[in-house]
Protein backbone atom coordinates (compact mmCIF):
# COMPACT_ATOMS: atom_id res chain seq x y z
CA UNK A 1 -90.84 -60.32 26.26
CA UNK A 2 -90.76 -61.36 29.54
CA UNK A 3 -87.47 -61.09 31.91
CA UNK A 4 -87.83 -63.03 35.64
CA UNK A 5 -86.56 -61.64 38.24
CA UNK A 6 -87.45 -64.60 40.38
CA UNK A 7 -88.00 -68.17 39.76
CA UNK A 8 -89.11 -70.94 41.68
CA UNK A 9 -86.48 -72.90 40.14
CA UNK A 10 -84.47 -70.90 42.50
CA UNK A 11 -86.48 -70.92 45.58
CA UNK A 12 -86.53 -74.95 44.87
CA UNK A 13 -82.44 -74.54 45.29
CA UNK A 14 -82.67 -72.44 48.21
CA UNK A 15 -85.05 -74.55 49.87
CA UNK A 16 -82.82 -78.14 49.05
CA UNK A 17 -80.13 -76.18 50.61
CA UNK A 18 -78.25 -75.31 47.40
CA UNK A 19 -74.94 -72.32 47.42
CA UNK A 20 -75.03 -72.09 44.31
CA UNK A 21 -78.63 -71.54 43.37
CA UNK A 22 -78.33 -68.49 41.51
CA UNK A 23 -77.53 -69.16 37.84
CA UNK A 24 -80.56 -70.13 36.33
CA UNK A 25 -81.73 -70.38 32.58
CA UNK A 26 -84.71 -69.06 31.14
CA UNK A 27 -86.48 -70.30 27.62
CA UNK A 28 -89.02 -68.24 26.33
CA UNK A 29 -91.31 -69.94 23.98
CA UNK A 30 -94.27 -68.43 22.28
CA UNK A 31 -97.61 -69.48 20.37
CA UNK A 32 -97.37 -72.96 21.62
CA UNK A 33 -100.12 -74.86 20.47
CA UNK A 34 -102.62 -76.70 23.21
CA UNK A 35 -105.44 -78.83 23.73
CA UNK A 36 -107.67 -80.06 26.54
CA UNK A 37 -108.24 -82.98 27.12
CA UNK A 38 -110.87 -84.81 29.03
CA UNK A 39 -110.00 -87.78 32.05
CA UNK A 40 -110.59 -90.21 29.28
CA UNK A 41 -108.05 -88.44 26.92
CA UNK A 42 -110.43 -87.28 24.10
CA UNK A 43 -110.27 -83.41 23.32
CA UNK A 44 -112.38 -81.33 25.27
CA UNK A 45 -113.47 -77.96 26.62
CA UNK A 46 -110.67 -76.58 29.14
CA UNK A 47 -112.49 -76.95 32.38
CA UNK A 48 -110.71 -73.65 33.81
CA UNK A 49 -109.76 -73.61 37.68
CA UNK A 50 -111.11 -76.96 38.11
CA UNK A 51 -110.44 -78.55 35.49
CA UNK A 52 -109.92 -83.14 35.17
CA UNK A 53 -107.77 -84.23 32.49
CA UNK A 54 -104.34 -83.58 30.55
CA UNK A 55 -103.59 -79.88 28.64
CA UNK A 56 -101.09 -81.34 25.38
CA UNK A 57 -98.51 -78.94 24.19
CA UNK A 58 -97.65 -79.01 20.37
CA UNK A 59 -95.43 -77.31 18.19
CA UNK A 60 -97.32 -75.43 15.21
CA UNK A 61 -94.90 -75.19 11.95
CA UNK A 62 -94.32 -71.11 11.48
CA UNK A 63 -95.81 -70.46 14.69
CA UNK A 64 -94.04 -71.38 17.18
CA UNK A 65 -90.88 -70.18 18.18
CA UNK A 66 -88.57 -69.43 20.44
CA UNK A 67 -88.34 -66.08 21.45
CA UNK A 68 -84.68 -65.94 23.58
CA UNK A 69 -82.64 -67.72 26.16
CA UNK A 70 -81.50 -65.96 28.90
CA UNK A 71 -79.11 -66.51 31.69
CA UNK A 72 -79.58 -65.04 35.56
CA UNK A 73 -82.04 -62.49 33.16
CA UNK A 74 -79.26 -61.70 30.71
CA UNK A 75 -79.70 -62.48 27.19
CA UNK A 76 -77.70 -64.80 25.53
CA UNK A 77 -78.86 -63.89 21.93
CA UNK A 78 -79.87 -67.38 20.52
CA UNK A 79 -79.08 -67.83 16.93
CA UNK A 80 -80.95 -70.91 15.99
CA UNK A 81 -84.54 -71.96 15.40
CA UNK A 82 -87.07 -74.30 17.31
CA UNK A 83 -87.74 -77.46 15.28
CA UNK A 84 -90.20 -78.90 17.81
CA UNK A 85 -92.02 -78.57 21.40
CA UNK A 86 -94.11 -80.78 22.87
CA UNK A 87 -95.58 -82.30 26.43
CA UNK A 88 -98.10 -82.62 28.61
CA UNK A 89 -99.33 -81.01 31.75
CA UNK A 90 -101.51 -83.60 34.06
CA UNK A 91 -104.58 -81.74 36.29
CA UNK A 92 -107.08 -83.18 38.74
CA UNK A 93 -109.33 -80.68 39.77
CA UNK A 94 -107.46 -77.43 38.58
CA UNK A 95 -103.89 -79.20 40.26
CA UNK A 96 -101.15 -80.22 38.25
CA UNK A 97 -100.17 -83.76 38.41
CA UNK A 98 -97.36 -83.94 36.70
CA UNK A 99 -96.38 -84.63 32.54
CA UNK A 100 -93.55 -83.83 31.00
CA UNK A 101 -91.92 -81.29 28.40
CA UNK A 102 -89.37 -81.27 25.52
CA UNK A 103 -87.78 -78.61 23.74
CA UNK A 104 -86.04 -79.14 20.34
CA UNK A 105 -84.00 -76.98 18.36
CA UNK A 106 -81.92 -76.68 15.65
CA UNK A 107 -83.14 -79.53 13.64
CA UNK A 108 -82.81 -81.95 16.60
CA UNK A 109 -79.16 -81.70 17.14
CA UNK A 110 -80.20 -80.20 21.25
CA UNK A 111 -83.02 -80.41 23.09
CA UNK A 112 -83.98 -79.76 26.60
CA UNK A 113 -86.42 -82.09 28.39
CA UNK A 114 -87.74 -82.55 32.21
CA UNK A 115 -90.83 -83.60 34.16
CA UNK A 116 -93.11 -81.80 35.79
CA UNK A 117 -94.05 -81.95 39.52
CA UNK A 118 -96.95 -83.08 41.08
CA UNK A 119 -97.38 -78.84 42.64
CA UNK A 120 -98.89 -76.41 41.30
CA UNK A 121 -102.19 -75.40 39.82
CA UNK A 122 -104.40 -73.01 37.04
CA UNK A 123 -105.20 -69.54 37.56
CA UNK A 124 -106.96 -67.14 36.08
CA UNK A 125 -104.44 -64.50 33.71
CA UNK A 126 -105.01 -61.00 34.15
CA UNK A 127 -106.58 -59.55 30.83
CA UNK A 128 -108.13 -62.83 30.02
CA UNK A 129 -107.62 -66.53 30.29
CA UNK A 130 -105.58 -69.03 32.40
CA UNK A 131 -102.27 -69.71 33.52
CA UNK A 132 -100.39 -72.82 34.94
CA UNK A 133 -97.15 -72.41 36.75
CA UNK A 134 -95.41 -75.09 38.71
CA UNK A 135 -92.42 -77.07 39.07
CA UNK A 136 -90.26 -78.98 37.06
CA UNK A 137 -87.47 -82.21 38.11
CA UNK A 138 -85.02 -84.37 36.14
CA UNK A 139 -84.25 -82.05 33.65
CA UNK A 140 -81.18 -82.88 31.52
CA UNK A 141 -79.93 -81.10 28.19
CA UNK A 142 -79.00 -83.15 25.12
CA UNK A 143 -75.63 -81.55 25.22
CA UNK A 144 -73.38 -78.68 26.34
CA UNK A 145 -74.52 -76.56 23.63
CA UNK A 146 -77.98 -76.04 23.01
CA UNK A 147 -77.99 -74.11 19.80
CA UNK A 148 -74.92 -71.13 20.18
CA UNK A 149 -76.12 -70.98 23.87
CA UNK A 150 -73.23 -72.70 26.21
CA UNK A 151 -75.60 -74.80 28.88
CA UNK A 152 -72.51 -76.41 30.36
CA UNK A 153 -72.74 -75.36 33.67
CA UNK A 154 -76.08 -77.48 33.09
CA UNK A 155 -74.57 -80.51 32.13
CA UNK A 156 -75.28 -83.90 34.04
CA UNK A 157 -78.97 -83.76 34.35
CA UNK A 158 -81.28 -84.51 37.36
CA UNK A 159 -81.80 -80.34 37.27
CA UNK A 160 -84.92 -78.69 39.13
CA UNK A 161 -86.50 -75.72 37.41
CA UNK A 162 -90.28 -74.40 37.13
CA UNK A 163 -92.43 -73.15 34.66
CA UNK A 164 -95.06 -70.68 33.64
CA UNK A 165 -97.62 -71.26 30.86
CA UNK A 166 -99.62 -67.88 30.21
CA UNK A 167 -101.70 -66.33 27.21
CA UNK A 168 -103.49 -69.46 27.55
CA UNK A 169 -107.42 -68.33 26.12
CA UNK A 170 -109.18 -71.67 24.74
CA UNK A 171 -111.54 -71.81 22.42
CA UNK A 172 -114.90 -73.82 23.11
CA UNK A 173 -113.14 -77.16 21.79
CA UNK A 174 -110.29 -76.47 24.26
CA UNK A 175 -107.90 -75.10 21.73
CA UNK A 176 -105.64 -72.63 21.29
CA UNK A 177 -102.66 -71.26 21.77
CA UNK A 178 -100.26 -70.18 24.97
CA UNK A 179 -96.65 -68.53 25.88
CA UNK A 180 -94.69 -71.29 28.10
CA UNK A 181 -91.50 -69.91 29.89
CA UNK A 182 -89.28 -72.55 31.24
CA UNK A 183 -86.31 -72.08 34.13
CA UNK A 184 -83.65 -74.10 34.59
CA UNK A 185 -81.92 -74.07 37.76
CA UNK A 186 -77.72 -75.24 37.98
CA UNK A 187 -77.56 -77.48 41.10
CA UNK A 188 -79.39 -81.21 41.13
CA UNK A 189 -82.02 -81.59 43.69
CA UNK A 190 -81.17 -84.23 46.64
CA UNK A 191 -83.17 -87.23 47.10
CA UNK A 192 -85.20 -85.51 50.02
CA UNK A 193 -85.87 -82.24 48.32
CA UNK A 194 -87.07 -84.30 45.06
CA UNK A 195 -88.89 -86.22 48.02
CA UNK A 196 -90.77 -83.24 49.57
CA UNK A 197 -91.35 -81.81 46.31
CA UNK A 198 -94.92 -81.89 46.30
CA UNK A 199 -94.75 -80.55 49.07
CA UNK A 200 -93.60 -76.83 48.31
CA UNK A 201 -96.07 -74.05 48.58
CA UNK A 202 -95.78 -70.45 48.14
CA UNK A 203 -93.48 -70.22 45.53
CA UNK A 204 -94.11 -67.39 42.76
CA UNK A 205 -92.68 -66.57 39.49
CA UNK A 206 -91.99 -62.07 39.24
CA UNK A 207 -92.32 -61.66 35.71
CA UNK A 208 -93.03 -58.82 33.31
CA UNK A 209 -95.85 -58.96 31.45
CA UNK A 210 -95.64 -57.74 27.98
């Protein structure tokens, strides 16, 4: 289990000017299912630091799951169960492009969705692999309850965040599985910050490794 201690969903905050930055949320979804896929959009070997083409997200039945939710680090012991997970994470050239994510639980009664920023870009994972990281806009909750977890100080949409996909080894089709963790900051981003967003550089998720 992982526990941030920083997220760029924050820094975004800080930088748009933000005083009350602090509270974020933190989902922490494992065994995700993902495969590469080519510029054309056929399946594919994962190109690694370079590579052209889209990286799907899929929720596998009994294998996916979602491991907590956590608030400013503090667990907020989530009862339910994920009942889906799925998006897309756009790369030219080892950069992310943008795509989009969607978190379902409970049956479909709350979800969690946002798009992803055109910043960011792969790496290669210590012990083996890849990870993506970059930055997330327009993120709204279903509701003010997202299972038994409160999210109203969330409620409105337009919310920045960031994300971290890690444990990300494909195979030589380009599948596989990966660990995603998702932040969710509490303030909206302006017009301008959403502007510049592309722009940000520098910003880097702390986390614990397992």
């Amino acid at each position: 289990m992982k526990r941030a201690l920083l997220s760029a969903a924050i820094a975004t905050a800080l930088v748009a000017g933000s005083a009350n930055a602090a509270q974020t949320l933190q989902m922490d979804v494992n065994a995700i299912g993902i495969q590469a896929l080519n510029g054309a959009g056929a399946p594919s070997a994962f190109g690694g630091l370079t590579h052209t083409g889209t990286v799907s997200l899929n929720y596998v039945l009994s294998t996916t799951y979602l491991a907590g939710v956590f608030v400013d680090g503090v667990n907020q012991n989530f009862s339910g169960s994920l009942s889906n997970f799925n998006g897309s994470i756009n790369l030219s050239n080892g950069q992310v492009m943008g795509g989009s994510l969607l978190v379902t639980v409970n049956g479909g009664g709350d979800t969690y969705s946002c798009q992803i920023a055109a910043t960011g870009h792969v790496e290669a994972y210590v012990g083996g692999g890849f990870k993506i990281e970059g930055l997330t806009f327009n993120g709204v909750f279903s509701d003010n309850q997202f299972g038994n977890v409160n999210v109203q100080p969330w409620a409105g949409g337009g919310l920045p965040g960031s994300f971290l996909q890690f444990n990300f080894n494909p195979n030589a089709s380009g599948g596989g599985f990966a660990d995603m963790d998702l932040f969710v900051n509490v303030v909206p981003l302006p017009p301008a910050a959403l502007t510049g967003i592309a722009g940000l550089a520098g910003l880097a998720i702390l986390h614990r490794r397992r």
